[in-house]
N, C-alpha and C. Protein backbone atom coordinates (compact mmCIF):
# COMPACT_ATOMS: atom_id res chain seq x y z
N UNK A 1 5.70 -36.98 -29.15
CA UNK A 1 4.62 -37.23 -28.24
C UNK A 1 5.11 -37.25 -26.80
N UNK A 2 6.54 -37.95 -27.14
CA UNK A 2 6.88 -37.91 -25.05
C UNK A 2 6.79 -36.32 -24.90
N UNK A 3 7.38 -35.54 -25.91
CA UNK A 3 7.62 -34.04 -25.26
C UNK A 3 6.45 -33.85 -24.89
N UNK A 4 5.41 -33.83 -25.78
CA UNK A 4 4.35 -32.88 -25.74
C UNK A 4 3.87 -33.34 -24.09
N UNK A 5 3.43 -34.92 -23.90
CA UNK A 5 3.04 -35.29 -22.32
C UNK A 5 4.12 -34.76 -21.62
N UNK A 6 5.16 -34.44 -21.74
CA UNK A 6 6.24 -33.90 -20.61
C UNK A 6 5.79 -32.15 -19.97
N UNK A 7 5.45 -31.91 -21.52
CA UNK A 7 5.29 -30.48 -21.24
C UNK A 7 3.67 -30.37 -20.78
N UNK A 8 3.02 -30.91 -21.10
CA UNK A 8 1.18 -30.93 -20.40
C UNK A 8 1.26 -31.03 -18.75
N UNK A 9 2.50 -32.55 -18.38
CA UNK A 9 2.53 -32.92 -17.16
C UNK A 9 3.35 -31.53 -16.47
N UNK A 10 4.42 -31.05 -16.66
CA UNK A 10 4.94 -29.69 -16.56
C UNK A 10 4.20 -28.31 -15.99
N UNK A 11 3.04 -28.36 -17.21
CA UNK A 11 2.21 -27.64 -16.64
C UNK A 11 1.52 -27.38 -15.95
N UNK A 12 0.51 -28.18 -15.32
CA UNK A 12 -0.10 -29.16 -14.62
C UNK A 12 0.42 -29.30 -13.35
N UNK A 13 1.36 -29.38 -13.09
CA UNK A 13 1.98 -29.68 -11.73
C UNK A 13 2.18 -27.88 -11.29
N UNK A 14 2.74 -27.02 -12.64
CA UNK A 14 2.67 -25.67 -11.97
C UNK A 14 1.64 -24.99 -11.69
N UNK A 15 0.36 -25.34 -12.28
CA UNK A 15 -1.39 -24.91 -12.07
C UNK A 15 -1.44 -25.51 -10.91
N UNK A 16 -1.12 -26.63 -10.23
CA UNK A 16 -1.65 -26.76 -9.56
C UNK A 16 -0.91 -26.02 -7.88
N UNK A 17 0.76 -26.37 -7.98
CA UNK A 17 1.39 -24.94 -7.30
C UNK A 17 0.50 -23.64 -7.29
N UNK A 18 0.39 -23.45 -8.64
CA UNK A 18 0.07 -22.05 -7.91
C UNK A 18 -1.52 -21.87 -7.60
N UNK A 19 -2.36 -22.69 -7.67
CA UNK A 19 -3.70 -22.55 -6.98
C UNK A 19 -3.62 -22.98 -5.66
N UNK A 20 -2.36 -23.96 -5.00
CA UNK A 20 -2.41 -24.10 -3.83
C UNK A 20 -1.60 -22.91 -3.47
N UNK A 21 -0.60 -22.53 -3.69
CA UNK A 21 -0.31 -20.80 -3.25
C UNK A 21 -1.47 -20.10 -3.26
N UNK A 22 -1.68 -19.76 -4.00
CA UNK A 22 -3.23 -18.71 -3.94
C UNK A 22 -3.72 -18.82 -2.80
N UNK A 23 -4.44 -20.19 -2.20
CA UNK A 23 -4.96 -20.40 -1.50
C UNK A 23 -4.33 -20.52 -0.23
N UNK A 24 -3.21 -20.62 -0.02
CA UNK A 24 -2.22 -20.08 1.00
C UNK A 24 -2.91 -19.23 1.50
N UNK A 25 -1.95 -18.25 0.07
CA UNK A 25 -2.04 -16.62 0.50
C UNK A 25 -3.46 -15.98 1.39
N UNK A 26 -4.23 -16.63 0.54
CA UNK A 26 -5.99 -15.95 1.02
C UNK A 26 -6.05 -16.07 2.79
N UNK A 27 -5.72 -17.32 3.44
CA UNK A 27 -5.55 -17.26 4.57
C UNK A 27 -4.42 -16.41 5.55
N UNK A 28 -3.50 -16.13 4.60
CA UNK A 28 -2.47 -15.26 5.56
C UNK A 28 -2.92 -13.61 6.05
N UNK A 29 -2.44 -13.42 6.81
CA UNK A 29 -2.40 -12.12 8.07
C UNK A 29 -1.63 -10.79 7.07
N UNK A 30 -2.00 -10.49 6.34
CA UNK A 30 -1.12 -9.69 5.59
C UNK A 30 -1.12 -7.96 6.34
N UNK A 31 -1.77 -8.03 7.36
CA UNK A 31 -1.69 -6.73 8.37
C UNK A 31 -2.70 -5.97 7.60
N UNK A 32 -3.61 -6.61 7.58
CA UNK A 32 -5.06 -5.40 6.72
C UNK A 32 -5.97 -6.06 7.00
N UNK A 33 -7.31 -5.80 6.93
CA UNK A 33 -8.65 -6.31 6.91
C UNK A 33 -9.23 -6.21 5.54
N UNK A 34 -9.16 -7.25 4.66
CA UNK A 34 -10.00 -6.93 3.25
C UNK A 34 -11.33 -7.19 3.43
N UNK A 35 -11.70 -8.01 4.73
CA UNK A 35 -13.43 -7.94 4.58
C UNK A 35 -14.21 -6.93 4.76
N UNK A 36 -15.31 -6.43 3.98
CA UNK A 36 -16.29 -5.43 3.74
C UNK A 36 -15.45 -4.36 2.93
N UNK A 37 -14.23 -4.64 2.78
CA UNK A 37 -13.48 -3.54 1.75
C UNK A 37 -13.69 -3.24 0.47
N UNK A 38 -13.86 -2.00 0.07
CA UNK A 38 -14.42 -1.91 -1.23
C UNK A 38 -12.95 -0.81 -1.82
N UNK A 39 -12.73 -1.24 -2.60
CA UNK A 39 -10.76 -0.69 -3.40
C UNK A 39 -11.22 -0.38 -5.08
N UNK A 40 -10.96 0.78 -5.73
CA UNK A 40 -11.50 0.96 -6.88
C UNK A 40 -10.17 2.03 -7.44
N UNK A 41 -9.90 2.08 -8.64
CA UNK A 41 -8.69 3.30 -9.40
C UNK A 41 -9.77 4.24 -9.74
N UNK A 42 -9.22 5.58 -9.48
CA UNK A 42 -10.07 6.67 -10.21
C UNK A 42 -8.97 7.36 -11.17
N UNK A 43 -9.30 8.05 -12.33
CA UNK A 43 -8.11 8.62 -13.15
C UNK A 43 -9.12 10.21 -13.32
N UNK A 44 -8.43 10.79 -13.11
CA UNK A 44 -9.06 12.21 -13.69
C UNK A 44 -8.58 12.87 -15.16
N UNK A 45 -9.56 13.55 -15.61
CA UNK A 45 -9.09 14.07 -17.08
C UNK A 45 -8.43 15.62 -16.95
N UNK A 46 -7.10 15.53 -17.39
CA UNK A 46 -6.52 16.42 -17.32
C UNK A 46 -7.01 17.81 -17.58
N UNK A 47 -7.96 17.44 -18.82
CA UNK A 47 -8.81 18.74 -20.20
C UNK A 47 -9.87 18.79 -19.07
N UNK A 48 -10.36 18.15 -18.22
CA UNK A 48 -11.82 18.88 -17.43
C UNK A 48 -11.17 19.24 -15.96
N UNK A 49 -9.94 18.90 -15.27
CA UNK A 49 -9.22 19.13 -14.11
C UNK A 49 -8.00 19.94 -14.50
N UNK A 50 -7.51 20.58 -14.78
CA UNK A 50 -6.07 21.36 -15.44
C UNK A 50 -5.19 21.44 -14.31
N UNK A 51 -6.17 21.89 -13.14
CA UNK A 51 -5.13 22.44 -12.30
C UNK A 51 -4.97 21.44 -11.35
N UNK A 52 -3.99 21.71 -9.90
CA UNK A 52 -3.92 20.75 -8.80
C UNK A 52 -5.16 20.87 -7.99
N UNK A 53 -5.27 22.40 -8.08
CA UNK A 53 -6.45 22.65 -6.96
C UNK A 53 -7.87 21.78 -7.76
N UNK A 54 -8.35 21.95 -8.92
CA UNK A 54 -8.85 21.63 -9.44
C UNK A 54 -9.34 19.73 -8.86
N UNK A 55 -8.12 19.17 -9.27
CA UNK A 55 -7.92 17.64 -8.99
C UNK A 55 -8.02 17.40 -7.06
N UNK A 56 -7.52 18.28 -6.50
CA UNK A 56 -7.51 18.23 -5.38
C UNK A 56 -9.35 18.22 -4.82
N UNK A 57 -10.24 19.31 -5.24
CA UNK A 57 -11.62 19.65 -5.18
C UNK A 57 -12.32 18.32 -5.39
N UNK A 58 -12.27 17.35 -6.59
CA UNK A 58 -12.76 16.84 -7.19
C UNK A 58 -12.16 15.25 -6.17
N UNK A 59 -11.44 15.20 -5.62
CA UNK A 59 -11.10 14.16 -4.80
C UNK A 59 -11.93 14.72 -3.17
N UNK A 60 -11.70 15.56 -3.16
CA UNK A 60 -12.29 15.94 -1.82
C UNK A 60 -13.73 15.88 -1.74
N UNK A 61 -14.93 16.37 -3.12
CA UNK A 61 -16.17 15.56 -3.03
C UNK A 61 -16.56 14.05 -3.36
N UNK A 62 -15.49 13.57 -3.67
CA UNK A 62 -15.73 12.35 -3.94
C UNK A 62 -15.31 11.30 -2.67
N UNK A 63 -14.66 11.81 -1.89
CA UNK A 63 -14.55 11.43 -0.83
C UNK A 63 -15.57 11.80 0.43
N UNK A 64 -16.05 13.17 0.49
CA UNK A 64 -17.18 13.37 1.16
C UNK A 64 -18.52 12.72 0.70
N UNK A 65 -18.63 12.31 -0.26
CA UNK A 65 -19.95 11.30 -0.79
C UNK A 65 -19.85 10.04 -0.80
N UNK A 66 -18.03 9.42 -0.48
CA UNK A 66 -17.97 8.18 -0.21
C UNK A 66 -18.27 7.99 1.26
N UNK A 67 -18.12 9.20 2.15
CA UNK A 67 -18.04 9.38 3.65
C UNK A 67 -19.70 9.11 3.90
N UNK A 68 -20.43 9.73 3.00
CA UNK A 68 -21.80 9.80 3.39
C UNK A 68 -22.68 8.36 3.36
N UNK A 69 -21.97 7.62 2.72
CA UNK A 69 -22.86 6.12 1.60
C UNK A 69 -22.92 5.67 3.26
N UNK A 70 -24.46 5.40 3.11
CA UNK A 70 -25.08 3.85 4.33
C UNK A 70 -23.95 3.17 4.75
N UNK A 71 -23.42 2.62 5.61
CA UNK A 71 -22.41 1.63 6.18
C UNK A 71 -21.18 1.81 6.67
N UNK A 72 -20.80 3.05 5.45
CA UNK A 72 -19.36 3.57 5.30
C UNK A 72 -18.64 3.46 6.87
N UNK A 73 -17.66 2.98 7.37
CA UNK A 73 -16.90 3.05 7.96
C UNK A 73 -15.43 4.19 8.07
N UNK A 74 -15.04 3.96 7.17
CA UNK A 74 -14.10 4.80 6.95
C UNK A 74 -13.74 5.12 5.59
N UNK A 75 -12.86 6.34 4.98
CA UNK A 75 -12.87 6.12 3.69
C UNK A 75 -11.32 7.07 3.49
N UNK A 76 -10.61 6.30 2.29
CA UNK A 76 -9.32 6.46 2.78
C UNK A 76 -8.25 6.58 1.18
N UNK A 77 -7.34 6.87 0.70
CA UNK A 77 -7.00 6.84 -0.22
C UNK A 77 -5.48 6.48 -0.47
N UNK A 78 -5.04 6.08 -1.44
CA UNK A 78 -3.67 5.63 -1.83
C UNK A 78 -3.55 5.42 -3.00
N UNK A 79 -2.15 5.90 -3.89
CA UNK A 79 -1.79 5.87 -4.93
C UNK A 79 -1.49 4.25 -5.53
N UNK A 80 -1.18 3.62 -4.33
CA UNK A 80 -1.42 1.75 -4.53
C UNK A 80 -1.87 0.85 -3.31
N UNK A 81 -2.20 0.22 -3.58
CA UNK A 81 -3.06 -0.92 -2.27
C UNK A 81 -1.63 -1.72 -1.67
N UNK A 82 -1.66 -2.05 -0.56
CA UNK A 82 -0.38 -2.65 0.22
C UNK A 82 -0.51 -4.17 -0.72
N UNK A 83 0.55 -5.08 -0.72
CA UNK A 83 0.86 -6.39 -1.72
C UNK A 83 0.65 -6.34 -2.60
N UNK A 84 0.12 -5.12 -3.72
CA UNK A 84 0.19 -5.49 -5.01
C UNK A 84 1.53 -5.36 -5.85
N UNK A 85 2.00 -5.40 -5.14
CA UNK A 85 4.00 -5.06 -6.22
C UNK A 85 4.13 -3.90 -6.63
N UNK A 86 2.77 -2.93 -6.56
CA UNK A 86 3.17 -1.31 -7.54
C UNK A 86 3.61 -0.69 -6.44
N UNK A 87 3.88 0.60 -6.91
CA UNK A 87 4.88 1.33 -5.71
C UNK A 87 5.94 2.33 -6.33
N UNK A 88 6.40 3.30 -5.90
CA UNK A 88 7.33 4.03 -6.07
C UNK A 88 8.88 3.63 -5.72
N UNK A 89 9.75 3.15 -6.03
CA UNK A 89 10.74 2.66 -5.84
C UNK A 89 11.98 3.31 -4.85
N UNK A 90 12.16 3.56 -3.78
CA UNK A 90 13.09 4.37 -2.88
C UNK A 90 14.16 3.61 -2.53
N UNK A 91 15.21 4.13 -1.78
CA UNK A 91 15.86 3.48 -0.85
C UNK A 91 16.11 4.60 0.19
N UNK A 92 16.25 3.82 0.99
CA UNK A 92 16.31 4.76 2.41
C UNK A 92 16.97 3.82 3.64
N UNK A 93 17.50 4.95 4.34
CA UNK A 93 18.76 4.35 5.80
C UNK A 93 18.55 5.06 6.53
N UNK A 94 19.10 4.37 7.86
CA UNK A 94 19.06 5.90 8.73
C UNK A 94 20.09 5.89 9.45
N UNK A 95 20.34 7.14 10.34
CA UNK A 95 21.68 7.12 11.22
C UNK A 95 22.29 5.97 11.75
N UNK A 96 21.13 5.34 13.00
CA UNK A 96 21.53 3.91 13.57
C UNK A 96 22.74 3.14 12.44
N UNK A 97 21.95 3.09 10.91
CA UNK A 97 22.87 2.06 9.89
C UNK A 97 23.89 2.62 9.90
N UNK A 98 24.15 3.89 9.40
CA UNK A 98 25.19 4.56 8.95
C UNK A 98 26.33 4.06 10.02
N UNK A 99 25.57 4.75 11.16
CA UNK A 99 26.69 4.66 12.47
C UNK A 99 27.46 3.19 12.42
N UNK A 100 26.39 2.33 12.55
CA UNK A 100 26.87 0.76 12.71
C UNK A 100 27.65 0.01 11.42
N UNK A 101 28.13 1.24 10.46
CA UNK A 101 28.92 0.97 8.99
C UNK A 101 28.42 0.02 7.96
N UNK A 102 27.12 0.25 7.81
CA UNK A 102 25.86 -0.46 7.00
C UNK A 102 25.76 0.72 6.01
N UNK A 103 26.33 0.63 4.85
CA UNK A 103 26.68 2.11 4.05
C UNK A 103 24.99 1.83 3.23
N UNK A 104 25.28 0.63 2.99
CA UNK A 104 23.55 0.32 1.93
C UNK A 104 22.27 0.25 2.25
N UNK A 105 21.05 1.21 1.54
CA UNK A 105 20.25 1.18 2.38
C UNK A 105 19.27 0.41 1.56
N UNK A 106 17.99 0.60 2.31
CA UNK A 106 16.97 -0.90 2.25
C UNK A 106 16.06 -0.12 1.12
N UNK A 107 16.18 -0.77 -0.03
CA UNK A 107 15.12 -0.91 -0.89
C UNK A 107 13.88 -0.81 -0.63
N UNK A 108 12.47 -0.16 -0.56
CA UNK A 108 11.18 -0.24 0.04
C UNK A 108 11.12 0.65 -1.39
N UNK A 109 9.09 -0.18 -1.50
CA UNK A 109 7.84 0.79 -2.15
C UNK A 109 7.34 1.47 -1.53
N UNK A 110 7.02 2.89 -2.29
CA UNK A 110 6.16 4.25 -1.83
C UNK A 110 5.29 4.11 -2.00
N UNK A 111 4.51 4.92 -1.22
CA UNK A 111 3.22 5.22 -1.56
C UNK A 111 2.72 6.44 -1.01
N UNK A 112 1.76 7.23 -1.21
CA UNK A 112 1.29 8.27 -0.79
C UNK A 112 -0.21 7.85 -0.57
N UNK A 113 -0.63 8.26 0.43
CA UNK A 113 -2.14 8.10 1.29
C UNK A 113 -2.75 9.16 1.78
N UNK A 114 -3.67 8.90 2.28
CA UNK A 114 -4.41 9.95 2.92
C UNK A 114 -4.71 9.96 3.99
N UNK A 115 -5.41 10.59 5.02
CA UNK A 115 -5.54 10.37 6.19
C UNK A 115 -7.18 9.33 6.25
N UNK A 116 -7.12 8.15 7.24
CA UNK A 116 -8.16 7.15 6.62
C UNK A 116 -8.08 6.28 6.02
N UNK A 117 -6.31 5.96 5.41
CA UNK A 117 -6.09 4.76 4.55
C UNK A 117 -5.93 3.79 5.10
N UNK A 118 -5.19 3.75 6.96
CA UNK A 118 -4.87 2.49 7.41
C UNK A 118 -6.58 2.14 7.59
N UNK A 119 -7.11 3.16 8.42
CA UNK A 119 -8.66 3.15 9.28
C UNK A 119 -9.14 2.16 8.48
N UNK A 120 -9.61 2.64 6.63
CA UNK A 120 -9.86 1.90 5.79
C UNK A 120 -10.00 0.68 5.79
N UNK A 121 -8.24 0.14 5.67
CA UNK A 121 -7.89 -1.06 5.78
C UNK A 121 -7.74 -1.67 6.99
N UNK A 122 -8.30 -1.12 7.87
CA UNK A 122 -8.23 -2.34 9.24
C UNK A 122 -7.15 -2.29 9.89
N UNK A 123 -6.18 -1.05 9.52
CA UNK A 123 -4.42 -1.91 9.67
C UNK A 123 -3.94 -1.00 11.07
N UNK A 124 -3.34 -1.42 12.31
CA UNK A 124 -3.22 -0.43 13.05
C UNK A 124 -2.24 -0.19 13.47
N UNK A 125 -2.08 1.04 13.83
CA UNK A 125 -0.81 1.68 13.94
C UNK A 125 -0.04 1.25 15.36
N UNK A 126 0.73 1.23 14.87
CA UNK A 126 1.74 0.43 16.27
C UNK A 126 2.20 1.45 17.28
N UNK A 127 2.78 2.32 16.27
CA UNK A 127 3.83 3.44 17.19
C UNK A 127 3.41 4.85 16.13
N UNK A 128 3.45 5.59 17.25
CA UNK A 128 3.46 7.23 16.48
C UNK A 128 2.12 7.71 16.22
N UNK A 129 2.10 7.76 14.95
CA UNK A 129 0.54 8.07 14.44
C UNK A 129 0.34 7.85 13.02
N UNK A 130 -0.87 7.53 12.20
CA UNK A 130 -1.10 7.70 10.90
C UNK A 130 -0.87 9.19 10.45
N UNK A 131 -1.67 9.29 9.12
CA UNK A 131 -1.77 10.70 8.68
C UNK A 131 -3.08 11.27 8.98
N UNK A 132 -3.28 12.60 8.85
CA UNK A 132 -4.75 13.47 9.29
C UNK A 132 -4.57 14.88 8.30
N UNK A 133 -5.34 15.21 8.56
CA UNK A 133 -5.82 16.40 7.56
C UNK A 133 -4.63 17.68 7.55
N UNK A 134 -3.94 17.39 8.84
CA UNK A 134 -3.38 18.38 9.11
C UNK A 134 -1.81 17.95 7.69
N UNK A 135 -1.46 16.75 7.34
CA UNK A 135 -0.68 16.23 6.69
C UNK A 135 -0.29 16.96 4.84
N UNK A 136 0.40 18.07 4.59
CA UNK A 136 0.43 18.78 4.04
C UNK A 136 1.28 18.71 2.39
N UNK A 137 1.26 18.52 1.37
CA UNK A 137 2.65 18.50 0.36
C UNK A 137 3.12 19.76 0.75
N UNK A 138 2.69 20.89 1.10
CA UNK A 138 3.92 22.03 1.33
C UNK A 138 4.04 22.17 3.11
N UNK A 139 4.08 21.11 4.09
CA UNK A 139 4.11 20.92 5.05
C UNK A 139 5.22 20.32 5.31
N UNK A 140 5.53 19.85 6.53
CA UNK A 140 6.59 19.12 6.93
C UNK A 140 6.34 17.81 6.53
N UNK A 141 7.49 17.00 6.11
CA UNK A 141 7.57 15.61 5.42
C UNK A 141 6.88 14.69 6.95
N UNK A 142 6.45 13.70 6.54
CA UNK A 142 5.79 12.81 6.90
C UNK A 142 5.81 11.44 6.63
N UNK A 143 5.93 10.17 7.79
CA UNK A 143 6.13 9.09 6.50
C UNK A 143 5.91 7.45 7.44
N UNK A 144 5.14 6.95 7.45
CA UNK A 144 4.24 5.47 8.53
C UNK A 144 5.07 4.67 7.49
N UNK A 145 5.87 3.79 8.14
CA UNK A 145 6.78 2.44 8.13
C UNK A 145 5.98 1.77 8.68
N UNK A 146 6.66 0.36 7.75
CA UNK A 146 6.20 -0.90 8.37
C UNK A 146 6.69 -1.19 10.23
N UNK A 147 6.14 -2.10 10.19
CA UNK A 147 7.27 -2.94 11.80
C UNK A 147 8.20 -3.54 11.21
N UNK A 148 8.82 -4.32 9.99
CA UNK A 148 9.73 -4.58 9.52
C UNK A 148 10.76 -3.85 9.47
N UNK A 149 10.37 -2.38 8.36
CA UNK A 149 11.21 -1.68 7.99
C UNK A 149 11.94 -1.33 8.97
N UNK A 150 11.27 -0.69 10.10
CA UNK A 150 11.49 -0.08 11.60
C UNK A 150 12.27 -0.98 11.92
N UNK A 151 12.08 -1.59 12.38
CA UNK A 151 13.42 -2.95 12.38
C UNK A 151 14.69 -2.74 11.92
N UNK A 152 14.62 -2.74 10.75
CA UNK A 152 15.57 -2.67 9.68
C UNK A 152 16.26 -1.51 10.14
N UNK A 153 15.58 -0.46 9.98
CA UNK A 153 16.41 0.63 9.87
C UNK A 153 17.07 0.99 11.14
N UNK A 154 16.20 1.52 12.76
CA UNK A 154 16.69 1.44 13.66
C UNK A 154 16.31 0.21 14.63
N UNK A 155 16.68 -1.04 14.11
CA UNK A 155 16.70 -1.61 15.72
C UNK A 155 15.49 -2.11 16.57
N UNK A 156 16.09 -2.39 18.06
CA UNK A 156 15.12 -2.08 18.97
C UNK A 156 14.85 -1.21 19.37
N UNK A 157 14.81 0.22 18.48
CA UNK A 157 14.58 1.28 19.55
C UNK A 157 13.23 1.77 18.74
């Protein structure tokens, strides 16, 4: 019986951690605007889409009819939403490190977007530019860092 109250009280103290985290979190600045945001997964069927162009078409009216809906602000796409832990797993450095004999580089999640994903999310660009239509897979590489990462990698510059 002591265990069992040890382990109830145990629990209990971690429910309640983590509903006051939660509720942290909800107030923090996470560099996005989730109000009026609407975030949904779409999966396409391989047997009715075969091809890229195919999948490519079928994102492009579905995005022009999300463009059209009453209210719409902006409308924007990504393979994952910023803080959810999913992500493509990279590492990446840059000269600055190398030079300064920092051989290891910084762990970061990928993602691929569209042009409209920060707009979307409220989130604004500090330096440089987002992505736009002109943003190509058989184009020149392309790629919006955090202000952290930027940090990280080169510096103050």
């Amino acid at each position: 019986m002591v265990i069992e109250l040890a382990l109830t009280l145990t629990l209990l103290v971690a429910a309640g951690l983590t509903v006051r985290t939660v509720q942290h979190l909800q107030g923090e600045d996470l560099g996005f605007d989730r109000s009026g945001a609407l975030t949904f997964r779409v999966s396409v069927a391989s047997a009715r889409y075969p091809s890229g162009e195919d999948t490519h078409a079928f994102y492009t009216r579905l995005r022009k009819a999300l463009e059209e809906l009453p209210g719409t602000v902006a409308v924007g796409a990504g393979t994952d939403l910023p803080v959810s832990g999913e992500g493509a797993v990279a590492t990446v450095t840059s000269e600055e490190r190398l030079r300064s004999g920092v051989e290891e580089g910084v762990t970061v999640l990928q993602r691929r977007a569209t042009e409209g994903f920060f707009r979307a999310l409220g989130t604004r660009v500090i330096a440089g530019r987002g992505f736009d239509r002109t943003d190509r897979r058989d184009g020149p590489p392309v790629a919006v860092v955090s202000e952290s990462l930027a940090q990280e990698l080169f510096g103050e510059e």
